[in-house]
N, C-alpha and C. Protein backbone atom coordinates (compact mmCIF):
# COMPACT_ATOMS: atom_id res chain seq x y z
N UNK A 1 -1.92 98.05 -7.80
CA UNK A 1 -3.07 97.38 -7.23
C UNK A 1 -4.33 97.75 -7.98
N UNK A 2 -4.50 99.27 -7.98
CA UNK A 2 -5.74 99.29 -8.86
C UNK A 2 -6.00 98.89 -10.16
N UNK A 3 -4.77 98.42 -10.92
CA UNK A 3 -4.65 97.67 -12.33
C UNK A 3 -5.58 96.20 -12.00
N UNK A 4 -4.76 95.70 -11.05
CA UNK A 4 -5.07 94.24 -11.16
C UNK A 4 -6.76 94.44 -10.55
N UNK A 5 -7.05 95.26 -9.60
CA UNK A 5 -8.40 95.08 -9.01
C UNK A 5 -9.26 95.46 -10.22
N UNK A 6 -8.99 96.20 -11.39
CA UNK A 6 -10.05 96.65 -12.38
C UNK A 6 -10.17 94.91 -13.14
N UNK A 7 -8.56 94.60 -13.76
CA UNK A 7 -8.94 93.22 -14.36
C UNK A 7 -9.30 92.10 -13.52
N UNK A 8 -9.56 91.98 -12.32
CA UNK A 8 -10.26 90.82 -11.79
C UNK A 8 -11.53 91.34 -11.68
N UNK A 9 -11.61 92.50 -11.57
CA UNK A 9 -13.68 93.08 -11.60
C UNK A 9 -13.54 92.43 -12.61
N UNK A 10 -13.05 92.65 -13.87
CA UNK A 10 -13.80 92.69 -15.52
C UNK A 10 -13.73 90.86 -15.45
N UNK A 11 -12.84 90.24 -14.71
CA UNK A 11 -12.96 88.68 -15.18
C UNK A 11 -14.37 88.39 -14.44
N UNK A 12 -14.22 89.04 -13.03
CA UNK A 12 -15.40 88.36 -12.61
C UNK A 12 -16.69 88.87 -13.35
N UNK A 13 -16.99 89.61 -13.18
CA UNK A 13 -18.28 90.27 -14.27
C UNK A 13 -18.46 89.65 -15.83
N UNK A 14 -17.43 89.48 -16.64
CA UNK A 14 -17.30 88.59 -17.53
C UNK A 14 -17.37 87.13 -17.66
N UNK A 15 -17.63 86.97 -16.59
CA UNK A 15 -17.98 85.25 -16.51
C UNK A 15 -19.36 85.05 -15.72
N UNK A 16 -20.06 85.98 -15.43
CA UNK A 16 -21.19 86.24 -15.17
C UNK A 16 -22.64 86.25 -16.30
N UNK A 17 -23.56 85.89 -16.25
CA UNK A 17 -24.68 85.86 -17.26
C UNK A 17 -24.67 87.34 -16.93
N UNK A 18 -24.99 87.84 -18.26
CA UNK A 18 -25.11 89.78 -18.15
C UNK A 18 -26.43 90.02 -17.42
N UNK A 19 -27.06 89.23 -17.46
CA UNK A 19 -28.68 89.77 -16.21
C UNK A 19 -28.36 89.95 -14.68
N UNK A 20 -27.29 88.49 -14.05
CA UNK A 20 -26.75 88.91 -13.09
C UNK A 20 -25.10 89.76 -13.03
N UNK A 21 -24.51 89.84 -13.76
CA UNK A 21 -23.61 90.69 -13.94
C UNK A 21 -23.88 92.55 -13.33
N UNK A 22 -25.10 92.51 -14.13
CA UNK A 22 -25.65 94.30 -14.08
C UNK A 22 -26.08 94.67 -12.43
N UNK A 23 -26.26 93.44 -11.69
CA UNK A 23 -26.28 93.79 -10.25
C UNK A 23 -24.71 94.10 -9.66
N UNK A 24 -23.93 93.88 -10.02
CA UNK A 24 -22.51 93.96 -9.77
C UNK A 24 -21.44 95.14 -10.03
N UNK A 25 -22.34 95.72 -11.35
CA UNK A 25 -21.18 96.86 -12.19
C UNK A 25 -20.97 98.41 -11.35
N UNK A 26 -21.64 98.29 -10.72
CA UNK A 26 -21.31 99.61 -9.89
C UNK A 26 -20.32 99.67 -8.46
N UNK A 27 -19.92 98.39 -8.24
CA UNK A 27 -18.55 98.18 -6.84
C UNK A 27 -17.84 98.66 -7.46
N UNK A 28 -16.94 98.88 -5.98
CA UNK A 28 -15.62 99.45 -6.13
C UNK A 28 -14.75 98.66 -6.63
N UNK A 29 -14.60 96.91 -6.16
CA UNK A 29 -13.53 96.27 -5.76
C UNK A 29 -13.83 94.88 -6.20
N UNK A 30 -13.25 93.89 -6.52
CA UNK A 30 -13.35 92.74 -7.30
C UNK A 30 -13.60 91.80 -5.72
N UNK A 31 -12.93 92.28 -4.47
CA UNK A 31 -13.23 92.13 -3.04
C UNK A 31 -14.97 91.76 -2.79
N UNK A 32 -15.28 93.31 -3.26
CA UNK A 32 -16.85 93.28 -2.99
C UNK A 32 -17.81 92.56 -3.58
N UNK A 33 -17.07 92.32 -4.55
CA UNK A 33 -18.15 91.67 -5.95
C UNK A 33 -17.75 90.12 -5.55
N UNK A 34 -16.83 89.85 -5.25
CA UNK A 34 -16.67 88.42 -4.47
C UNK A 34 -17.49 88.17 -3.47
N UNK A 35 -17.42 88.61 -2.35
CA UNK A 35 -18.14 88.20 -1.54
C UNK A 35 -19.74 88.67 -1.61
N UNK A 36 -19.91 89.79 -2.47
CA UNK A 36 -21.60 89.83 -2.72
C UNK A 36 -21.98 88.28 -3.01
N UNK A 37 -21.55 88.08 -4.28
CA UNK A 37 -21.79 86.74 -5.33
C UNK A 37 -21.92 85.57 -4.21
N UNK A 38 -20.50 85.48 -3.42
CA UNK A 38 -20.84 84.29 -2.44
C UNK A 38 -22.07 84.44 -1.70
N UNK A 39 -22.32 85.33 -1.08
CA UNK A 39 -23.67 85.45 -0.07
C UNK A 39 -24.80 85.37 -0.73
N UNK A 40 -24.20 85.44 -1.81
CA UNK A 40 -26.07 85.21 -2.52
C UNK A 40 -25.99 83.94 -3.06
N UNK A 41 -25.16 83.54 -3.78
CA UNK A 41 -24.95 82.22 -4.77
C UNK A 41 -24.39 81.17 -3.91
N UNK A 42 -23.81 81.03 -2.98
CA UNK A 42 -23.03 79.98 -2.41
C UNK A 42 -23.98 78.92 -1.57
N UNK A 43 -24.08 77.79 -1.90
CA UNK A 43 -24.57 76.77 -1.02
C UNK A 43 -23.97 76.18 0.32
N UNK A 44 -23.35 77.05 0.63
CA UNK A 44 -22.18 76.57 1.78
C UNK A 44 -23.17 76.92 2.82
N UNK A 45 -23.05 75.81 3.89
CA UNK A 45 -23.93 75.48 5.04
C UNK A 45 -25.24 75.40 4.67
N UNK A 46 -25.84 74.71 3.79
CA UNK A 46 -26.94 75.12 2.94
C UNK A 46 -27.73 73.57 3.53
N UNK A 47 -28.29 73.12 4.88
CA UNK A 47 -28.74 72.05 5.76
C UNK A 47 -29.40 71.21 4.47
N UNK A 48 -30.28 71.66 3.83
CA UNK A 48 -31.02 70.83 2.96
C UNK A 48 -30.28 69.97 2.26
N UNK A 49 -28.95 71.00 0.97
CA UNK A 49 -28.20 70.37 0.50
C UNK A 49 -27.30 69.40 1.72
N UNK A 50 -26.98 69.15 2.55
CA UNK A 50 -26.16 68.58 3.59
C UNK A 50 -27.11 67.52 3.57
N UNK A 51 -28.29 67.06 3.71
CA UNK A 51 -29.39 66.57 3.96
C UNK A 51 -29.24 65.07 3.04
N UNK A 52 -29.50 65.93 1.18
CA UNK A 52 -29.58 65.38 0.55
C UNK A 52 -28.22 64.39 0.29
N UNK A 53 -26.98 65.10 0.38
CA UNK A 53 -25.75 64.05 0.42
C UNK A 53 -25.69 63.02 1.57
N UNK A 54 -26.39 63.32 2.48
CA UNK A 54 -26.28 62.27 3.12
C UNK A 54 -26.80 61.06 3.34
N UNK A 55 -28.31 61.74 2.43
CA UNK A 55 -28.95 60.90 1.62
C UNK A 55 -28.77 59.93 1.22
N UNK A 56 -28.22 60.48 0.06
CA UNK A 56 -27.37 59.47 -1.17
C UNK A 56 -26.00 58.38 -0.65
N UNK A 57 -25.46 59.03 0.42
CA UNK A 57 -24.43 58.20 0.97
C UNK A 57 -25.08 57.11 1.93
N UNK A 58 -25.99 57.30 2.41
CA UNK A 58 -27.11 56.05 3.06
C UNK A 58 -27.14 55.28 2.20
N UNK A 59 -27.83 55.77 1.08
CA UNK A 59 -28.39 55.03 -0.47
C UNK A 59 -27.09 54.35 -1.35
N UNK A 60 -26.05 54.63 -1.27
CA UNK A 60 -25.23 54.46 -1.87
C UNK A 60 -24.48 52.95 -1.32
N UNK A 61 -24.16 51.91 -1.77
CA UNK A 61 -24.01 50.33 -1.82
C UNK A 61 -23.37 49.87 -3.50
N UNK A 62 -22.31 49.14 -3.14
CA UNK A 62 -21.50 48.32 -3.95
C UNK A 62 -22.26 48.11 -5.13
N UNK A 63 -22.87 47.33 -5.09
CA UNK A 63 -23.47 46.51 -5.85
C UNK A 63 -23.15 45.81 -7.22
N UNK A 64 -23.38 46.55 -8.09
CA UNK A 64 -22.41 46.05 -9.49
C UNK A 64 -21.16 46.71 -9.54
N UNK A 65 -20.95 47.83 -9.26
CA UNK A 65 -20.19 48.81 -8.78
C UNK A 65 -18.36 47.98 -8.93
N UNK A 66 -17.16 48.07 -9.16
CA UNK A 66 -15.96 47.45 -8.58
C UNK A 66 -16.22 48.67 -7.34
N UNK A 67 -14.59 47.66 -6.60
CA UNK A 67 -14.81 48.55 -5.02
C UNK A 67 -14.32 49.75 -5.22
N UNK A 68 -13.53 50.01 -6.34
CA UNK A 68 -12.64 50.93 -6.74
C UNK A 68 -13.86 52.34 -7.46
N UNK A 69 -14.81 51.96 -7.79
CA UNK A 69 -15.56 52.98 -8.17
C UNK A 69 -16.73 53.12 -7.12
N UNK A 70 -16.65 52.28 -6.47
CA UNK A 70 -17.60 52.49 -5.08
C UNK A 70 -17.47 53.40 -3.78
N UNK A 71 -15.72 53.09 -3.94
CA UNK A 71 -15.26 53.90 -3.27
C UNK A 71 -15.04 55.12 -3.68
N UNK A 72 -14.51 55.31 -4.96
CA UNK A 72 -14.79 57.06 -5.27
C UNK A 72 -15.65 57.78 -5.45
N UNK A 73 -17.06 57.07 -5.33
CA UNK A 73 -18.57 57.68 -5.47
C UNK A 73 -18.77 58.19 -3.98
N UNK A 74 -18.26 57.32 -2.81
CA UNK A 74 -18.30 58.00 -1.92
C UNK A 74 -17.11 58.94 -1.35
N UNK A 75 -16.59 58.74 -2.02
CA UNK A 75 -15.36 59.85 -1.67
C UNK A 75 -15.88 61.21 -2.51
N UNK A 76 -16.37 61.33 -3.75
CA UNK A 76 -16.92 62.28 -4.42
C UNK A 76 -18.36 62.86 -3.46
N UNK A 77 -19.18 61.85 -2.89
CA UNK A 77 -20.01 62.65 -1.86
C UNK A 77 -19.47 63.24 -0.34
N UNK A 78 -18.56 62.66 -0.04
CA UNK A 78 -17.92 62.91 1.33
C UNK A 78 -17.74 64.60 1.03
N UNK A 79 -16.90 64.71 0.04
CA UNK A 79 -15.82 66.20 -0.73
C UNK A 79 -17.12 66.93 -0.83
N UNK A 80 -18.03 66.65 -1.42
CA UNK A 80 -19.40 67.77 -1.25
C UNK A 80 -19.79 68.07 0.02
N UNK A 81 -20.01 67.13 0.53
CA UNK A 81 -20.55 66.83 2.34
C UNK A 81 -19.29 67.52 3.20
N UNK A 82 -17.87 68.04 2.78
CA UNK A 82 -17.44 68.78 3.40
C UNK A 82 -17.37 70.47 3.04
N UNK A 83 -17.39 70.14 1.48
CA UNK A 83 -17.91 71.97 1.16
C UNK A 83 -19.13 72.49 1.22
N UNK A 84 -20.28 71.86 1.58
CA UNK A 84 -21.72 72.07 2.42
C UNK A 84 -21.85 72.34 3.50
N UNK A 85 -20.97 71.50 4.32
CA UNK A 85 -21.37 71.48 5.50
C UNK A 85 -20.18 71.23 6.47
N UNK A 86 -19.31 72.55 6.31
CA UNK A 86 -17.85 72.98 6.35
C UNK A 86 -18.07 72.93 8.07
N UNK A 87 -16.82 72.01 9.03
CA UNK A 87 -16.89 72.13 10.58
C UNK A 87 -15.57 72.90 10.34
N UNK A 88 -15.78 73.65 11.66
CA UNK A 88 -14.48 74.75 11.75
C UNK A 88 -14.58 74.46 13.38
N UNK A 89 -13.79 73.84 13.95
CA UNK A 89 -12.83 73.97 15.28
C UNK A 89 -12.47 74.77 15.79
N UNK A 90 -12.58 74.98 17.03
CA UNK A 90 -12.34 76.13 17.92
C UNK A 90 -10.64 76.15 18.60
N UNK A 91 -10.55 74.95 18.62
CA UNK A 91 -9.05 74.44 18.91
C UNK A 91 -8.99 73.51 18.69
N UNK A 92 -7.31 73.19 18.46
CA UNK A 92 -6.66 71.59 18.28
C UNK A 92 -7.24 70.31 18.61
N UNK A 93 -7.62 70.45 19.82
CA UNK A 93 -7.96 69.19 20.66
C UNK A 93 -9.21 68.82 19.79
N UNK A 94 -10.12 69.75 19.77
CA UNK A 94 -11.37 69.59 19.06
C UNK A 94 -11.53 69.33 17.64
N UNK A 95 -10.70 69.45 16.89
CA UNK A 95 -10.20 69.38 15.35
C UNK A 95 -10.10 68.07 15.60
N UNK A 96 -8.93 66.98 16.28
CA UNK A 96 -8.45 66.22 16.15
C UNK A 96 -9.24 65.14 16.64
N UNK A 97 -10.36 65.74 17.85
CA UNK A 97 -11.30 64.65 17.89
C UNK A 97 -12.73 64.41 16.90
N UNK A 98 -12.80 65.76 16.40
CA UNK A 98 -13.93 65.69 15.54
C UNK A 98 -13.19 64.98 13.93
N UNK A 99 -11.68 65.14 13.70
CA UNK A 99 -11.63 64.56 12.18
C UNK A 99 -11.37 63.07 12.85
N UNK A 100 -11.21 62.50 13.74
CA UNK A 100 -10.81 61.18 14.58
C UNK A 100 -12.57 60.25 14.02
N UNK A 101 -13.56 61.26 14.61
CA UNK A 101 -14.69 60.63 14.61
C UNK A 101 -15.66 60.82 13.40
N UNK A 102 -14.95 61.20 12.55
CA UNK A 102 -15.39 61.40 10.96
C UNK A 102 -14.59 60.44 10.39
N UNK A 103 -13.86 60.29 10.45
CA UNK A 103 -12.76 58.85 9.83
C UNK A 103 -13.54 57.54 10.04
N UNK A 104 -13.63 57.37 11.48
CA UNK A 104 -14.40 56.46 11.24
C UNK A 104 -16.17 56.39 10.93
N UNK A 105 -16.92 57.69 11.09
CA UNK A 105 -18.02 57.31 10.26
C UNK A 105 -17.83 57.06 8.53
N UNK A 106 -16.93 57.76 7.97
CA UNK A 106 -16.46 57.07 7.00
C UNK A 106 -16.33 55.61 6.38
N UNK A 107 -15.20 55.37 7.35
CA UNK A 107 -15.09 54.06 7.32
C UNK A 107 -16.07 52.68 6.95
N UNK A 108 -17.49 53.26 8.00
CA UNK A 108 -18.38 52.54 8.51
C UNK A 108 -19.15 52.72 7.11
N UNK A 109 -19.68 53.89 7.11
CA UNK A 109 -20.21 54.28 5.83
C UNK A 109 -19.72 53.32 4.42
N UNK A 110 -18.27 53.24 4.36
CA UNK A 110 -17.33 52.46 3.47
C UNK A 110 -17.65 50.56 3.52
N UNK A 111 -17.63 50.69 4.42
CA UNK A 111 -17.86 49.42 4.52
C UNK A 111 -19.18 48.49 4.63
N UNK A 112 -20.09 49.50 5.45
CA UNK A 112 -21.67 49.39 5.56
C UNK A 112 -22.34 49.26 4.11
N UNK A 113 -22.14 49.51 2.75
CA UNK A 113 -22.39 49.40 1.61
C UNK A 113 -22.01 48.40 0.77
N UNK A 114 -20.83 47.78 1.06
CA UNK A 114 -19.89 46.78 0.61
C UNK A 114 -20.90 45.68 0.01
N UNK A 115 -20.80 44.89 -0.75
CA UNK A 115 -20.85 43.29 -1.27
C UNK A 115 -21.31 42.28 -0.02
N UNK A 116 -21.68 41.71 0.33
CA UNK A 116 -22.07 40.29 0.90
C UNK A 116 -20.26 39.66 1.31
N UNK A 117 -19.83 39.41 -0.06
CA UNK A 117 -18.46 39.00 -0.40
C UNK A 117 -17.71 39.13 0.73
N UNK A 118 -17.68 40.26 0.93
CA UNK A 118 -16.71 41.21 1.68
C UNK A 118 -16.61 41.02 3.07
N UNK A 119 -17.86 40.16 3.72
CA UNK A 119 -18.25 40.38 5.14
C UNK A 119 -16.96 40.01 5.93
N UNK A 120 -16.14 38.60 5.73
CA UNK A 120 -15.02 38.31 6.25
C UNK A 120 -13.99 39.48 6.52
N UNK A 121 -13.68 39.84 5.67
CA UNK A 121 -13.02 41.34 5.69
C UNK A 121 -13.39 42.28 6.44
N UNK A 122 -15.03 42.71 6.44
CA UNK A 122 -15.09 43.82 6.84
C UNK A 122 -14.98 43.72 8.28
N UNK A 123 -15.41 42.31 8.77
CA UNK A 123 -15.74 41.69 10.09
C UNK A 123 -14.02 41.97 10.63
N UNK A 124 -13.03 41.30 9.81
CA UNK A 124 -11.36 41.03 10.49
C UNK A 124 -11.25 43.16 10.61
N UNK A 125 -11.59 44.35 9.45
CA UNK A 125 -11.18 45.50 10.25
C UNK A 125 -12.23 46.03 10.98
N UNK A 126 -13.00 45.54 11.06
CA UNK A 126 -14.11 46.43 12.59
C UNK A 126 -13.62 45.35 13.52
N UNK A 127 -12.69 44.45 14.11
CA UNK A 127 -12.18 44.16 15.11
C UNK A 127 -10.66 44.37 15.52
N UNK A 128 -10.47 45.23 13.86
CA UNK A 128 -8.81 45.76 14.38
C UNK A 128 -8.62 46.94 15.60
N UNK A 129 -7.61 46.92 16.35
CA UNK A 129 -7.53 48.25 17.38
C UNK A 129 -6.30 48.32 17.43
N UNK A 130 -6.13 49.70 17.20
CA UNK A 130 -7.35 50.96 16.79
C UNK A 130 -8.23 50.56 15.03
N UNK A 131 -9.28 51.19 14.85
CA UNK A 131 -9.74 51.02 13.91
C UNK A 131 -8.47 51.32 12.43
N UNK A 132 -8.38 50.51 11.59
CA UNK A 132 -7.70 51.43 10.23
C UNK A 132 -8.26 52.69 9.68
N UNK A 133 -7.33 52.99 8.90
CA UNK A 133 -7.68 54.28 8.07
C UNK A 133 -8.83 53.73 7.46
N UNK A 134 -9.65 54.95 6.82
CA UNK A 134 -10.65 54.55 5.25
C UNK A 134 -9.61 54.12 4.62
N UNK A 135 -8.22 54.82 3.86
CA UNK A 135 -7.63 54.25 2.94
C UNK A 135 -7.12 53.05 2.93
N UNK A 136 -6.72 52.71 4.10
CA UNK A 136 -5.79 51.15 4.69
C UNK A 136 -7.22 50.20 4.42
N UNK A 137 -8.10 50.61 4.83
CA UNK A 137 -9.34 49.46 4.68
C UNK A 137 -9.39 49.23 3.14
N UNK A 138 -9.72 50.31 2.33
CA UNK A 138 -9.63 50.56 1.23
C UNK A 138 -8.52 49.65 0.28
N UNK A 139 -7.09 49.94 0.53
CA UNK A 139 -6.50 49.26 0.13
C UNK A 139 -6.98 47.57 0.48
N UNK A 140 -7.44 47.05 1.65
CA UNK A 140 -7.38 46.07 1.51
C UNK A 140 -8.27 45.01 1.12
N UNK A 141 -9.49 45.80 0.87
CA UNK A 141 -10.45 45.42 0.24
C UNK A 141 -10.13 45.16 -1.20
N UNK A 142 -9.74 46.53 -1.79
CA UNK A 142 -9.17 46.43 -2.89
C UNK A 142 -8.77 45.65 -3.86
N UNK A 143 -7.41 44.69 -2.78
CA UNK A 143 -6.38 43.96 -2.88
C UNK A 143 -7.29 42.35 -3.04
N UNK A 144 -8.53 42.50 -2.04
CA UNK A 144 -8.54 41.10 -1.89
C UNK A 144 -10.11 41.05 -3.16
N UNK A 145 -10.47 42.21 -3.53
CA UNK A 145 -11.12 42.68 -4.90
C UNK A 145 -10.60 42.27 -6.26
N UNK A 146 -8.90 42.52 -6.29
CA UNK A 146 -8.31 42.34 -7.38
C UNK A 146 -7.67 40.40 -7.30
């Protein structure tokens, strides 16, 4: 153990700029030097940054865009918007209703940006029940894209 804990100190410290590195060289444990680094460096729960992605996902619309890169621009902000602004559940029930009601702000989000084009579509799945997946919508936008 103490082999591997010296070479993960030296990786982590080695991939460090040596100005902030030299705050680090005196831990015991590649443990400590981990979680120092996070508490100081990590943007996780960081409201502002949460702020600004959600920003951009307001701002964010089709436009010249295919649906296929429209949709991964917001899938690329969603994936930030969950390592920012990380929900942790207390239990099952609550997991399943809070990722239930993120699916579909998704969705909405997904579709609320869309083309003019699209309205027929978007109109036939905001009257499906239960609502579709993002991806099932996705696909079928897609489909009627291609």
């Amino acid at each position: 153990w103490v082999t591997t804990n010296y070479l993960i100190m030296s990786y982590l410290l080695n991939s460090m700029e040596s100005t902030v590195a030299r705050g680090y060289l005196l831990m015991d444990s590649a443990t400590d030097i981990w979680i120092s680094a996070e508490k100081t460096f990590s943007k996780k729960k960081n409201t502002s940054q949460c702020y600004e992605i959600r920003k951009k996902l307001g701002d964010t619309k089709q436009k010249e865009m295919s649906v296929f890169q429209y949709y991964s621009t917001l899938k690329g902000l969603w994936h930030e918007l969950d390592y920012y602004g990380p929900f942790n559940a207390i239990n099952p029930i609550d997991a399943a209703t809070f990722q239930e009601w993120q699916d579909n702000h998704r969705l909405f989000d997904f579709l609320a940006g869309l083309n003019v084009e699209f309205e027929p579509s978007r109109a036939q799945i905001l009257s499906t029940k239960p609502l579709p997946s993002l991806e099932d919508a996705f696909s079928s936008i897609q489909s009627e894209d291609t």
